[in-house]
N, C-alpha and C. Protein backbone atom coordinates (compact mmCIF):
# COMPACT_ATOMS: atom_id res chain seq x y z
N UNK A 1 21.14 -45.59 22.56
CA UNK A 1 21.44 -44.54 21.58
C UNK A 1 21.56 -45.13 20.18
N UNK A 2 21.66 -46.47 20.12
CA UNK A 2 21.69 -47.22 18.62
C UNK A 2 20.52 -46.88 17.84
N UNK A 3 20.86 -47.15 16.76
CA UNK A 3 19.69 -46.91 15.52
C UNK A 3 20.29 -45.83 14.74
N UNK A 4 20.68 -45.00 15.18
CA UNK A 4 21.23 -43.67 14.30
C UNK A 4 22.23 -44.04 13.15
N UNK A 5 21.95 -43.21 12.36
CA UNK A 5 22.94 -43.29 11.02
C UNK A 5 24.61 -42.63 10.85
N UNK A 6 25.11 -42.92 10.69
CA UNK A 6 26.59 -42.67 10.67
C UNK A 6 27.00 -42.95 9.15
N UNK A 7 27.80 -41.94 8.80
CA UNK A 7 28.83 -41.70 7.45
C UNK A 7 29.86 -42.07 7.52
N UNK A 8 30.75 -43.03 7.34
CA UNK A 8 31.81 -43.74 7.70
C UNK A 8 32.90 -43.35 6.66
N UNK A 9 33.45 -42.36 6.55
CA UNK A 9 34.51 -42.18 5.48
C UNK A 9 35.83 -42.36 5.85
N UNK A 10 36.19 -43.52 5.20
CA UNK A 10 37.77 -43.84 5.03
C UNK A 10 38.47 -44.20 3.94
N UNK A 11 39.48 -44.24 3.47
CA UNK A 11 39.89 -44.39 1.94
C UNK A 11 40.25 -45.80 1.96
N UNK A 12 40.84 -46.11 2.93
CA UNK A 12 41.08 -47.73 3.64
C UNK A 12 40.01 -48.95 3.95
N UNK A 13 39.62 -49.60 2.63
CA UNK A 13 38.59 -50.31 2.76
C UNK A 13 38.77 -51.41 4.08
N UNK A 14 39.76 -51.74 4.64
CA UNK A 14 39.57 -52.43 6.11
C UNK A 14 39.36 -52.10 7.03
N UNK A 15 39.98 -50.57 6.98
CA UNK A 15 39.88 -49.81 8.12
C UNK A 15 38.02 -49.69 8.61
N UNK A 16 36.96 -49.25 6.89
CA UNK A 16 35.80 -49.04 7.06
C UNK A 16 35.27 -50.78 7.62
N UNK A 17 35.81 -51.74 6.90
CA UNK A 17 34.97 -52.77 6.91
C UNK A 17 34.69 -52.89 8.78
N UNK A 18 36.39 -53.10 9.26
CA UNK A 18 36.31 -52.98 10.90
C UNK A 18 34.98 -52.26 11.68
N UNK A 19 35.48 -50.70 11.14
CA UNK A 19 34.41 -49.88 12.18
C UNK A 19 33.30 -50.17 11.73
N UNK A 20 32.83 -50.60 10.32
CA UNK A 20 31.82 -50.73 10.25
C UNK A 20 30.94 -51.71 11.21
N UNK A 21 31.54 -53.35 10.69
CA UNK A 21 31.34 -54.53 11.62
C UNK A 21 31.04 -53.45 12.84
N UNK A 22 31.81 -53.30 14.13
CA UNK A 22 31.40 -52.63 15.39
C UNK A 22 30.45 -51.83 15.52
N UNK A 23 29.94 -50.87 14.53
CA UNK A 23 28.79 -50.14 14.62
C UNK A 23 27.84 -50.82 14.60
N UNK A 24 27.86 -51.47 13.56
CA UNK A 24 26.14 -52.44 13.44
C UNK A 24 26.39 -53.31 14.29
N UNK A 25 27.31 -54.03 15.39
CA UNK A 25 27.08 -54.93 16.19
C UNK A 25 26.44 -53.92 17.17
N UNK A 26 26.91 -52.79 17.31
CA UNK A 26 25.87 -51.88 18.46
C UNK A 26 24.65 -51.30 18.25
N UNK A 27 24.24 -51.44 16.62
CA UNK A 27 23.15 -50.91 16.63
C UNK A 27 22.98 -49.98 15.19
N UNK A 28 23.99 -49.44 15.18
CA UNK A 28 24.00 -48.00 14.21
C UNK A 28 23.86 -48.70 12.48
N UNK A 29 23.11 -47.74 11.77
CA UNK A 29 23.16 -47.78 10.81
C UNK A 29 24.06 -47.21 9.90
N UNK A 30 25.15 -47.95 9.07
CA UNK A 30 26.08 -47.69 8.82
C UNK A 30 26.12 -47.10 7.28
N UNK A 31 27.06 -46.01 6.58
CA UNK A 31 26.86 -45.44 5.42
C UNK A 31 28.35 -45.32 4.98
N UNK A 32 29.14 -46.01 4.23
CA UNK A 32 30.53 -45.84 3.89
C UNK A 32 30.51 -44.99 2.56
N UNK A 33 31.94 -44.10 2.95
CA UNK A 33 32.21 -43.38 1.55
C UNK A 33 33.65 -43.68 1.69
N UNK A 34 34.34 -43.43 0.35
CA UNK A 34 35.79 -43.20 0.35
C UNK A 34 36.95 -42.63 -0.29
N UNK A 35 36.21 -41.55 -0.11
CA UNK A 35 37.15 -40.20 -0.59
C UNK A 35 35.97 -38.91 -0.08
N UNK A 36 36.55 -37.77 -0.12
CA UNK A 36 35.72 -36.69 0.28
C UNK A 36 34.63 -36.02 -0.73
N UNK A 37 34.37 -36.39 -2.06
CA UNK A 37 33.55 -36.43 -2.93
C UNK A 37 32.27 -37.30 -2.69
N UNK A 38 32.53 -38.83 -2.46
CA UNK A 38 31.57 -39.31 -1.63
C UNK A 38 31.04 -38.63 -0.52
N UNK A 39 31.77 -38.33 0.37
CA UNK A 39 31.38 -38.03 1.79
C UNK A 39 30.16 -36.86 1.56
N UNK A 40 30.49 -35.68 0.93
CA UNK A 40 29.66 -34.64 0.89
C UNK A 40 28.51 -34.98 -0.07
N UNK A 41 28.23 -35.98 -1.08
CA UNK A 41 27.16 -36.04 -1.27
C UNK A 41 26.48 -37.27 -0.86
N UNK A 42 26.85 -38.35 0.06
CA UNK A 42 26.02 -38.60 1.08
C UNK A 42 25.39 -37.88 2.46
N UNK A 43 26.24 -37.02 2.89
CA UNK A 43 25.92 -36.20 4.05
C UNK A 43 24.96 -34.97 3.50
N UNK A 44 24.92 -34.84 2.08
CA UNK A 44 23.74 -34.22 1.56
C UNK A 44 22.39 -34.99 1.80
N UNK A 45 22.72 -35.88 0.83
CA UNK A 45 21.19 -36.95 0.69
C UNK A 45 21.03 -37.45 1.18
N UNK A 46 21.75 -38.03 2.47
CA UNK A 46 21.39 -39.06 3.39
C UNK A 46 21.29 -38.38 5.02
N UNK A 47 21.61 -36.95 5.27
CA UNK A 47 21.93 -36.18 6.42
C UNK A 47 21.65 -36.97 7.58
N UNK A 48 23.11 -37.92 7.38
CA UNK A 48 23.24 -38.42 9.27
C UNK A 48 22.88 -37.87 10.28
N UNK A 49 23.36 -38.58 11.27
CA UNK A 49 23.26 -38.36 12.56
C UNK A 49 24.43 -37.81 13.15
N UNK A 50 25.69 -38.60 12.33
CA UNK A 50 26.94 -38.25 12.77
C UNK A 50 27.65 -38.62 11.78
N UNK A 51 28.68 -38.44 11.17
CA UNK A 51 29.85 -38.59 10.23
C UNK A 51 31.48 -38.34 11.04
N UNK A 52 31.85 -39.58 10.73
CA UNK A 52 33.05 -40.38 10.91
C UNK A 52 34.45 -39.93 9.93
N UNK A 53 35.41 -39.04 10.30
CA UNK A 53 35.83 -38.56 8.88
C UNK A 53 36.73 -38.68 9.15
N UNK A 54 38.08 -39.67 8.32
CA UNK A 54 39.20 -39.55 7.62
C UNK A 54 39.72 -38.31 7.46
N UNK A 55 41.02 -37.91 7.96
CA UNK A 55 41.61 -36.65 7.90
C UNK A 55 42.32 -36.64 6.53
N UNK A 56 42.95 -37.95 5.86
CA UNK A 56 43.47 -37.76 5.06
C UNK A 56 43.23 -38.87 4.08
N UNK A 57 42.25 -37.96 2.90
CA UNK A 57 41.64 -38.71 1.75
C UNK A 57 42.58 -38.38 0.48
N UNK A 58 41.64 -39.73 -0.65
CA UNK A 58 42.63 -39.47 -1.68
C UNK A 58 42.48 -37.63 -2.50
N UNK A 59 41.30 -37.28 -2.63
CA UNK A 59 40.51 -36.19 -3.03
C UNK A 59 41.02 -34.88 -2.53
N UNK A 60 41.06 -34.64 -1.31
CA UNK A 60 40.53 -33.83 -0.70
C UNK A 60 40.43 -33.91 1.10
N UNK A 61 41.59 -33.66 1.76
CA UNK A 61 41.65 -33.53 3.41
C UNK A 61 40.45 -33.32 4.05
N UNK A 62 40.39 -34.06 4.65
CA UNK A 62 39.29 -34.08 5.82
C UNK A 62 39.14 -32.63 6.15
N UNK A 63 39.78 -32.32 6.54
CA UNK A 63 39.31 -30.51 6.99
C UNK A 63 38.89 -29.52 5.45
N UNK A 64 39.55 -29.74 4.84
CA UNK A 64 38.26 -29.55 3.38
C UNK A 64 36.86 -29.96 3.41
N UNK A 65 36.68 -31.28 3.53
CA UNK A 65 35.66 -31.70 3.35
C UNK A 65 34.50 -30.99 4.85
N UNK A 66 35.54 -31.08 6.12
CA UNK A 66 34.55 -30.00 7.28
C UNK A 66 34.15 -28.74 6.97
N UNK A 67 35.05 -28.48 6.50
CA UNK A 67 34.89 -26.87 5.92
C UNK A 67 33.85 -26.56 4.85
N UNK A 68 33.39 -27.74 3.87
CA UNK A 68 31.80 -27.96 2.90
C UNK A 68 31.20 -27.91 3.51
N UNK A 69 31.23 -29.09 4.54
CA UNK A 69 29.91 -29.49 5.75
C UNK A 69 29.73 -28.17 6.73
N UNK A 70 30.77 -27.74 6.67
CA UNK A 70 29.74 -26.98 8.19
C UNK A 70 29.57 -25.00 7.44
N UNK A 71 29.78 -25.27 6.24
CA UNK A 71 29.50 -23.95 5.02
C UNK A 71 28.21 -24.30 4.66
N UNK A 72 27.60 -25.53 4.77
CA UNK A 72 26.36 -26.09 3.83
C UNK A 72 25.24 -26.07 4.84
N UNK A 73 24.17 -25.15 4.81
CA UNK A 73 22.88 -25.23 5.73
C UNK A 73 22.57 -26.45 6.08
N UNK A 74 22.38 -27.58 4.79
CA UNK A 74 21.63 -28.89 5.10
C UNK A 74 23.23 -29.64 5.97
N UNK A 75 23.71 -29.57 5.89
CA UNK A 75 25.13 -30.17 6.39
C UNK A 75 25.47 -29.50 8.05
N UNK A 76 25.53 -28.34 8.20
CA UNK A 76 26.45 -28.06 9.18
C UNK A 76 26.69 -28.18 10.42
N UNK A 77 25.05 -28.97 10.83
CA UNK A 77 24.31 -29.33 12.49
C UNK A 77 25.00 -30.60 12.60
N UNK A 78 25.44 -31.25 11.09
CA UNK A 78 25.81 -32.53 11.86
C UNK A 78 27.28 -33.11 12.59
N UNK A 79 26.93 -33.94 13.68
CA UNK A 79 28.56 -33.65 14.47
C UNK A 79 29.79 -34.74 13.21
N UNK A 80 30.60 -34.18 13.50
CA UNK A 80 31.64 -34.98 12.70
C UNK A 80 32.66 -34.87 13.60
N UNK A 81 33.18 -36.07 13.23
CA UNK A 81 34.49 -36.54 14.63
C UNK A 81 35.32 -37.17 13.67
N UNK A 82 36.32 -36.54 13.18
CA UNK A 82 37.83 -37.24 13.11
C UNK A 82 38.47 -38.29 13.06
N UNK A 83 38.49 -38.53 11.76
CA UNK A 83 39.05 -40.52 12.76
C UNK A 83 40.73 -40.15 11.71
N UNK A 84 41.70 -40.28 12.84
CA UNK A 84 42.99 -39.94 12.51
C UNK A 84 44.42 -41.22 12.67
N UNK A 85 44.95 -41.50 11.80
CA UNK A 85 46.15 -42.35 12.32
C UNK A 85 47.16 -41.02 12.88
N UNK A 86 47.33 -39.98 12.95
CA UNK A 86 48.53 -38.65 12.87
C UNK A 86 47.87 -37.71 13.82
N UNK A 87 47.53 -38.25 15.37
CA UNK A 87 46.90 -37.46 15.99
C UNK A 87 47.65 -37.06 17.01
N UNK A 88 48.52 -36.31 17.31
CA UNK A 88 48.73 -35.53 18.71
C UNK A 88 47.90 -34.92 19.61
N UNK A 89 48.76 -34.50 20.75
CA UNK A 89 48.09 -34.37 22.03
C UNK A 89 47.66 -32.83 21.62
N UNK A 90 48.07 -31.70 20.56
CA UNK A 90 48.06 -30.76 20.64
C UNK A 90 47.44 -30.47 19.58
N UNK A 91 46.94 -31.60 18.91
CA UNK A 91 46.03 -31.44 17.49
C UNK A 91 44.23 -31.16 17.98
N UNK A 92 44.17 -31.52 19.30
CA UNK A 92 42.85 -31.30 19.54
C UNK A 92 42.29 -30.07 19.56
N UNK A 93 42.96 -29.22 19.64
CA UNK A 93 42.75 -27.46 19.56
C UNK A 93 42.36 -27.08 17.74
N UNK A 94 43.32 -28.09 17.05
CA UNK A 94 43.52 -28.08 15.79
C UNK A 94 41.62 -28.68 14.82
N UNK A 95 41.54 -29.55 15.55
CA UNK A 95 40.30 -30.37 14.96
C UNK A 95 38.84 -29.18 15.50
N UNK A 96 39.00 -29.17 17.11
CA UNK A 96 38.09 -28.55 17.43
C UNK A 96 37.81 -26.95 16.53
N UNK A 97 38.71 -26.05 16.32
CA UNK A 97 38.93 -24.72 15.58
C UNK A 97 38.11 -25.31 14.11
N UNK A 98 38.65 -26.36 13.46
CA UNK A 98 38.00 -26.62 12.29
C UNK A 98 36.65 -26.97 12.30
N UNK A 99 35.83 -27.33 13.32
CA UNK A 99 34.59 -27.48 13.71
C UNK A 99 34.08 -28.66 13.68
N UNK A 100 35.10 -29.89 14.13
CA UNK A 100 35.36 -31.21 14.60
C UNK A 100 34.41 -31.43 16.17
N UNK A 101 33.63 -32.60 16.50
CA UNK A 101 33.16 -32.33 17.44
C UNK A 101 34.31 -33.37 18.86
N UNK A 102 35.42 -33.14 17.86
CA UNK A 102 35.79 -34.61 18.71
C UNK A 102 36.86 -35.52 17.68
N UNK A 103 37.90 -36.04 18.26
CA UNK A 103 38.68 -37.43 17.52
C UNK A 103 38.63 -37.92 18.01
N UNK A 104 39.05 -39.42 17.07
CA UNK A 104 39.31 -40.64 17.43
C UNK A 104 40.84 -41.04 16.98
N UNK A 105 41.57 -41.60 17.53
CA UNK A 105 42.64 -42.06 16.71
C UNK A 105 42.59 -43.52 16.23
N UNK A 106 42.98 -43.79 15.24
CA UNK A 106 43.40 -44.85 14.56
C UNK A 106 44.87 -45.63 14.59
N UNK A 107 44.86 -46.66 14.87
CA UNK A 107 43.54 -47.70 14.54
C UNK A 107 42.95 -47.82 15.88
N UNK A 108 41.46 -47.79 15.68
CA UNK A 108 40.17 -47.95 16.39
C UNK A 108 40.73 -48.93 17.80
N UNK A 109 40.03 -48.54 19.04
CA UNK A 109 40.32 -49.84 20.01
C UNK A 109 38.57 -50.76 19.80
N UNK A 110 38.72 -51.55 19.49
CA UNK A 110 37.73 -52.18 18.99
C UNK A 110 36.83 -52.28 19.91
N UNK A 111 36.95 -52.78 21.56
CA UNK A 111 36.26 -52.84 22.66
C UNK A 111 35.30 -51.27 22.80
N UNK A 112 36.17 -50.26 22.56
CA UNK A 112 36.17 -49.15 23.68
C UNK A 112 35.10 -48.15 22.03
N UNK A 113 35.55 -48.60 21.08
CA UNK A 113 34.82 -47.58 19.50
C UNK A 113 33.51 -47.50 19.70
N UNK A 114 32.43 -48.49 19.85
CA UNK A 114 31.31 -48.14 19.60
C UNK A 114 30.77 -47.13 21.15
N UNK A 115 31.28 -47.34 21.97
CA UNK A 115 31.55 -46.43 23.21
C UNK A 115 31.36 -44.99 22.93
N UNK A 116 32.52 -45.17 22.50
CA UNK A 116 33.23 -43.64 21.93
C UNK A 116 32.25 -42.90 21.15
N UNK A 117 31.93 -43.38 19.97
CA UNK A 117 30.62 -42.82 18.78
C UNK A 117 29.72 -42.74 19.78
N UNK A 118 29.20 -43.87 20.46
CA UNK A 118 28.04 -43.17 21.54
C UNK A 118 28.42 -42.14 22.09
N UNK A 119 28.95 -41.46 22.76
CA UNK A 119 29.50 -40.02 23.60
C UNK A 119 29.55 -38.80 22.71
N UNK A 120 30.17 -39.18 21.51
CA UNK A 120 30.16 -38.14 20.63
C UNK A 120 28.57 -37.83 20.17
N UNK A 121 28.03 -38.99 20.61
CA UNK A 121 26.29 -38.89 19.72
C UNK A 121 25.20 -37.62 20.72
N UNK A 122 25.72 -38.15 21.31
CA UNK A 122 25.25 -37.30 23.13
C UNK A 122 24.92 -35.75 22.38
């Protein structure tokens, strides 16, 4: 399933550098933003495969920024999955309603991440 492009938005430049490293060791072509101003005009001009999204940016909440993406024709097919440090067991009702295809919590299990993005890629 490697090769595909991914939007990596986190405001936490280690947090991206990490997932990044793990994606391209599996394959994926990687696209960092960091804040939700980035995010929506790469996921314009660059329309991933999948986008990786920070719930809580400096700009603008992650569910803002879902709520552009999946309002925007060229935007709204693409899956976006959550990447959360503040995730409960009862937030998944919460992400999915916003039109999340899926979380991850943070911080990443490094073994098990590029896994994970594969399944969500499915």
């Amino acid at each position: 399933m490697a090769g595909e492009t991914i939007l990596l938005v986190d405001d936490t430049r280690l947090n991206r550098e990490l997932a990044k490293d793990v994606l391209e060791l599996a394959g994926y072509h990687v696209i960092e933003a960091e804040d939700g101003k980035e995010a929506l005009e790469f996921a314009r001009a660059d329309t991933p495969d999948m986008i990786l999204l920070d719930i809580e940016l400096p700009d603008m909440s992650g569910f803002e920024v879902i709520g552009q993406l999946k309002g925007d024709p060229l935007t709204r097919d693409i899956a976006v999955v959550a990447l959360t440090a503040h995730s409960k067991p009862d937030d998944e009702t919460l992400f999915f309603n916003a039109g999340f295809a899926g979380y991850i919590s943070k911080p990443i299990n490094i073994k098990g991440f590029a896994q994970t993005v594969a399944e969500f890629m499915k």
